[in-house]
N, C-alpha and C. Protein backbone atom coordinates (compact mmCIF):
# COMPACT_ATOMS: atom_id res chain seq x y z
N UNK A 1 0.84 -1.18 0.00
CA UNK A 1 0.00 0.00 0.00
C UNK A 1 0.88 1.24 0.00
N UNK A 2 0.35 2.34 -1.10
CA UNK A 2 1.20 3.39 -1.34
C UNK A 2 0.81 4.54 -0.31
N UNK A 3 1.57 5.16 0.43
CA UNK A 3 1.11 6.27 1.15
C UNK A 3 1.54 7.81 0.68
N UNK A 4 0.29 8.13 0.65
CA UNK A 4 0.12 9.46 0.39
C UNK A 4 -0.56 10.69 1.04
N UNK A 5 0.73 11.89 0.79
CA UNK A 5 0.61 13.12 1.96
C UNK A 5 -0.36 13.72 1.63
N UNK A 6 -1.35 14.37 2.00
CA UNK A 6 -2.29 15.33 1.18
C UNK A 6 -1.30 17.17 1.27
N UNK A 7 -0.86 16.84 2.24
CA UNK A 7 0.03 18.16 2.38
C UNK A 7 1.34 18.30 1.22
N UNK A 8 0.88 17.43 0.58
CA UNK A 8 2.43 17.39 -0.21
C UNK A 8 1.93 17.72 -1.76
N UNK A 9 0.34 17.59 -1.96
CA UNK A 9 0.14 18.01 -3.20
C UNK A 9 -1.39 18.45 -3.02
N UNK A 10 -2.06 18.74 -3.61
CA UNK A 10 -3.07 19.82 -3.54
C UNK A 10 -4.52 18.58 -3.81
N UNK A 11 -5.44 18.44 -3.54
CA UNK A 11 -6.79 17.46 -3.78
C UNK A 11 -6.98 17.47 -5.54
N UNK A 12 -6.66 18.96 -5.55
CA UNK A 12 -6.89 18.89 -7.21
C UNK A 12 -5.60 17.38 -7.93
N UNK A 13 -4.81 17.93 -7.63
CA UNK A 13 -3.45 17.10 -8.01
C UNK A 13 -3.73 15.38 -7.90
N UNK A 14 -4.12 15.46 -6.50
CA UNK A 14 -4.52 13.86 -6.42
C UNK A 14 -5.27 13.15 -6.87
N UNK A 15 -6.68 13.57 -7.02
CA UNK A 15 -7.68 13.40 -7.95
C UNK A 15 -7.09 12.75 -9.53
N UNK A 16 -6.55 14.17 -9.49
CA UNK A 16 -6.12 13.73 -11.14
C UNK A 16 -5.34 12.70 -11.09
N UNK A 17 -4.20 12.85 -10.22
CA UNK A 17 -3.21 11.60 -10.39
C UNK A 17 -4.08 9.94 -10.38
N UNK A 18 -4.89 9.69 -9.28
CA UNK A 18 -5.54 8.65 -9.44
C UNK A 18 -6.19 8.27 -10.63
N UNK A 19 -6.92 8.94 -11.04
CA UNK A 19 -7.70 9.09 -12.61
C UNK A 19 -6.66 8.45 -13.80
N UNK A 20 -5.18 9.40 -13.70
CA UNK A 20 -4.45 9.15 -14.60
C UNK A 20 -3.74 7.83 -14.33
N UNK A 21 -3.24 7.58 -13.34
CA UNK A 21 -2.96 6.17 -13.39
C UNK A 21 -3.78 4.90 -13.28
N UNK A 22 -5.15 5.40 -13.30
CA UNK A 22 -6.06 4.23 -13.82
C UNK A 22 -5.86 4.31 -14.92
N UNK A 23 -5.50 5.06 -16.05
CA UNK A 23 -5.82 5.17 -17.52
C UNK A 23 -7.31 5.60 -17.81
N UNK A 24 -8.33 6.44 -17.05
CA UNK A 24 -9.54 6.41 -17.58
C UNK A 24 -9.55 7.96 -17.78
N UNK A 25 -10.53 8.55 -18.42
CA UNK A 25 -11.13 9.52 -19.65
C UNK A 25 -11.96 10.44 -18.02
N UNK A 26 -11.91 11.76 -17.79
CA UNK A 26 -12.92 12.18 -16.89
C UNK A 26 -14.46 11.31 -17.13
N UNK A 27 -14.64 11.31 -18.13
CA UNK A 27 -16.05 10.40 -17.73
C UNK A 27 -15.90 9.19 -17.49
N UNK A 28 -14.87 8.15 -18.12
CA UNK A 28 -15.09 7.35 -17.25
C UNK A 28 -14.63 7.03 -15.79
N UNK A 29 -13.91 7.84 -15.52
CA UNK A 29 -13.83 7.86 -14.12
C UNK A 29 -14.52 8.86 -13.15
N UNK A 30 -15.95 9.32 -13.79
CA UNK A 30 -16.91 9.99 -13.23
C UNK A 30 -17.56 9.11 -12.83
N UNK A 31 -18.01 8.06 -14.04
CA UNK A 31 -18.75 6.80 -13.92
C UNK A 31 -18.32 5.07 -12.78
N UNK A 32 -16.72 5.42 -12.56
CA UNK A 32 -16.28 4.66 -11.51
C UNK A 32 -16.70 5.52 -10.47
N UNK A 33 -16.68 6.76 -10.18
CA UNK A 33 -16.97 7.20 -8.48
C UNK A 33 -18.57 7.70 -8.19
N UNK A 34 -19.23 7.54 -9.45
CA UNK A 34 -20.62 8.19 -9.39
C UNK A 34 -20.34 9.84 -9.71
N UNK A 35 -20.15 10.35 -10.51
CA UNK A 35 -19.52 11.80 -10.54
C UNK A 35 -19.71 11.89 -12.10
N UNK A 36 -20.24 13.08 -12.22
CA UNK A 36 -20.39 13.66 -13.78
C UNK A 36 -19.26 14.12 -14.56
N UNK A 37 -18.96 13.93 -15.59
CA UNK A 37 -17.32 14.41 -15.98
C UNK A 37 -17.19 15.81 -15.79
N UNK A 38 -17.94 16.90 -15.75
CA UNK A 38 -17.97 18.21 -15.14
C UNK A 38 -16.91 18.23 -13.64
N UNK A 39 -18.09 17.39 -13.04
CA UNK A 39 -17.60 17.21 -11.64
C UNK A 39 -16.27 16.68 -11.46
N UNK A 40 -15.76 15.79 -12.17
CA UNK A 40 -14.70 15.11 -12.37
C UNK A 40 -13.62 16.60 -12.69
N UNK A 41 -14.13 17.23 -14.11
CA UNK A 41 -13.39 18.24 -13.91
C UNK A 41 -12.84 18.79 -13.39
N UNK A 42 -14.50 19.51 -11.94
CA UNK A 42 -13.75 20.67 -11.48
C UNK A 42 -13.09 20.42 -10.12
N UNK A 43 -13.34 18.88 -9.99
CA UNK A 43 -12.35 18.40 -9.03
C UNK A 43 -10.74 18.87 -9.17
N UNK A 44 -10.67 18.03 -10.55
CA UNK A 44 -9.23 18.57 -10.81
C UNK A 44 -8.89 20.00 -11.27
N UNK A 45 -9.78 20.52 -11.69
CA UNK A 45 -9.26 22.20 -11.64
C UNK A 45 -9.02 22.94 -10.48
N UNK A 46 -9.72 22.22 -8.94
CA UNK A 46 -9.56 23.22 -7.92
C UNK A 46 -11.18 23.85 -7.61
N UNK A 47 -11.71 23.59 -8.68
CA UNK A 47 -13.07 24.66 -8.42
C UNK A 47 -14.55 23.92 -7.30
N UNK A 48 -13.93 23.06 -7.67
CA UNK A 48 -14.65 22.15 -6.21
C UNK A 48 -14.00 20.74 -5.65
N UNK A 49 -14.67 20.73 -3.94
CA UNK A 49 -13.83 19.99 -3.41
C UNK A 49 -14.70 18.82 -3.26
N UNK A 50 -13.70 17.78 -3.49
CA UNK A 50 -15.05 16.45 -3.09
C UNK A 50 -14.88 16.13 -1.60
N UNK A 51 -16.05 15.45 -1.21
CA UNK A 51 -16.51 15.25 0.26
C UNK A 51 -15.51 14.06 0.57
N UNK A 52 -15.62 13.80 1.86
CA UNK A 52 -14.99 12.34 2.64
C UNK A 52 -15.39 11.41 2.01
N UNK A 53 -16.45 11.24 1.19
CA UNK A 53 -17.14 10.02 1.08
C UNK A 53 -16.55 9.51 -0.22
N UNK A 54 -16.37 10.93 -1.17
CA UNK A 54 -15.88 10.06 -2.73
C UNK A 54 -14.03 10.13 -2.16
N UNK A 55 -13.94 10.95 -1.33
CA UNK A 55 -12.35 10.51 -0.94
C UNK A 55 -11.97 9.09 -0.39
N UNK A 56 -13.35 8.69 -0.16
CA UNK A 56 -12.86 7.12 0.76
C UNK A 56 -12.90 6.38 -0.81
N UNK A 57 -13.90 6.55 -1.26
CA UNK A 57 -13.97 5.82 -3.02
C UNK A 57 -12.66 5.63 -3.69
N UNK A 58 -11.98 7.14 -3.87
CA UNK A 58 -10.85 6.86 -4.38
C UNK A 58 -9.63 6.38 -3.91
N UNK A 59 -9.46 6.10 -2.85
CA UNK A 59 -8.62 5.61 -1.70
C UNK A 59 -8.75 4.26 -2.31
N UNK A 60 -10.31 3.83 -1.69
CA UNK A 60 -10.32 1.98 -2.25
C UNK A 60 -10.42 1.71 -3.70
N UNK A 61 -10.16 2.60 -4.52
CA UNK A 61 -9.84 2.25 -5.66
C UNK A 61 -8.29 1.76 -5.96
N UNK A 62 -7.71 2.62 -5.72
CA UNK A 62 -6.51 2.50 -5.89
C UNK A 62 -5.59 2.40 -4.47
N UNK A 63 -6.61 1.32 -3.37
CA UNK A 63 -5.66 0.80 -2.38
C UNK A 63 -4.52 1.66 -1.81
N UNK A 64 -4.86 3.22 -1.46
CA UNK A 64 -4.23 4.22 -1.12
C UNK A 64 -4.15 4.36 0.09
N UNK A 65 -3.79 3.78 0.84
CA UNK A 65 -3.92 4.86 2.67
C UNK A 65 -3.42 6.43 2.73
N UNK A 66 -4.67 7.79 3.15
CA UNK A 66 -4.10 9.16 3.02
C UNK A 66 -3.89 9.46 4.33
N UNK A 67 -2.65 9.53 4.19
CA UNK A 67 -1.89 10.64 5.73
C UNK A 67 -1.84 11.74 5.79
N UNK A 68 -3.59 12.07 6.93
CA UNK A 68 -3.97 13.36 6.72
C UNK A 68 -2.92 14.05 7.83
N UNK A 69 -2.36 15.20 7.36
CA UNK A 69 -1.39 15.87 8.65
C UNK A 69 -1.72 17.31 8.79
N UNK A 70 -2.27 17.68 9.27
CA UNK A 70 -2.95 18.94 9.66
C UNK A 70 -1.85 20.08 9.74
N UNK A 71 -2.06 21.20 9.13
CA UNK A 71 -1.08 21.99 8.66
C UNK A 71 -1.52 23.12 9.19
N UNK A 72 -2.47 23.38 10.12
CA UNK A 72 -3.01 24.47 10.93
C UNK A 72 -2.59 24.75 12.46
C-alpha cells in the first residue's frame, strides 16, 4: 500500500493523479466514483472539493492509505 501526503500536493493534483494512473477519460472515471465528468473536472481544476465520502472511493480504488497531517 502506497502512502500518500495530502500536504504534499493539492486534492486537485490527487484526484487527477488517481484518474491518470487508472488510464480512464474524466467520464469514465466519473462513472467509476458516481460523478459527472464536469464534476470530475472541477475536481481537478480546484473549483470544487469532493466530500470524505468520494475521498474514501478513491482511496479503495486505488488501495491508497491518506496521511492526513494537519497543517493548521
Amino acid at each position: 500500500m502506497r502512502t500518500i501526503s495530502l500536504n504534499k500536493c493539492s486534492e486537485a493534483e490527487f484526484i487527477k493523479f488517481i484518474r491518470e494512473s487508472l488510464g480512464l477519460t474524466q467520464k469514465q472515471f466519473g462513472e467509476l466514483i458516481g460523478k459527472s465528468p464536469r464534476t470530475v473536472a472541477d475536481y481537478e481544476s480546484g473549483k470544487t472539493m469532493y466530500n470524505a465520502a468520494t475521498l474514501k472511493k478513491l482511496c479503495n480504488i486505488k488501495k491508497i492509505k491518506i496521511d492526513f497531517v494537519a497543517s493548521k
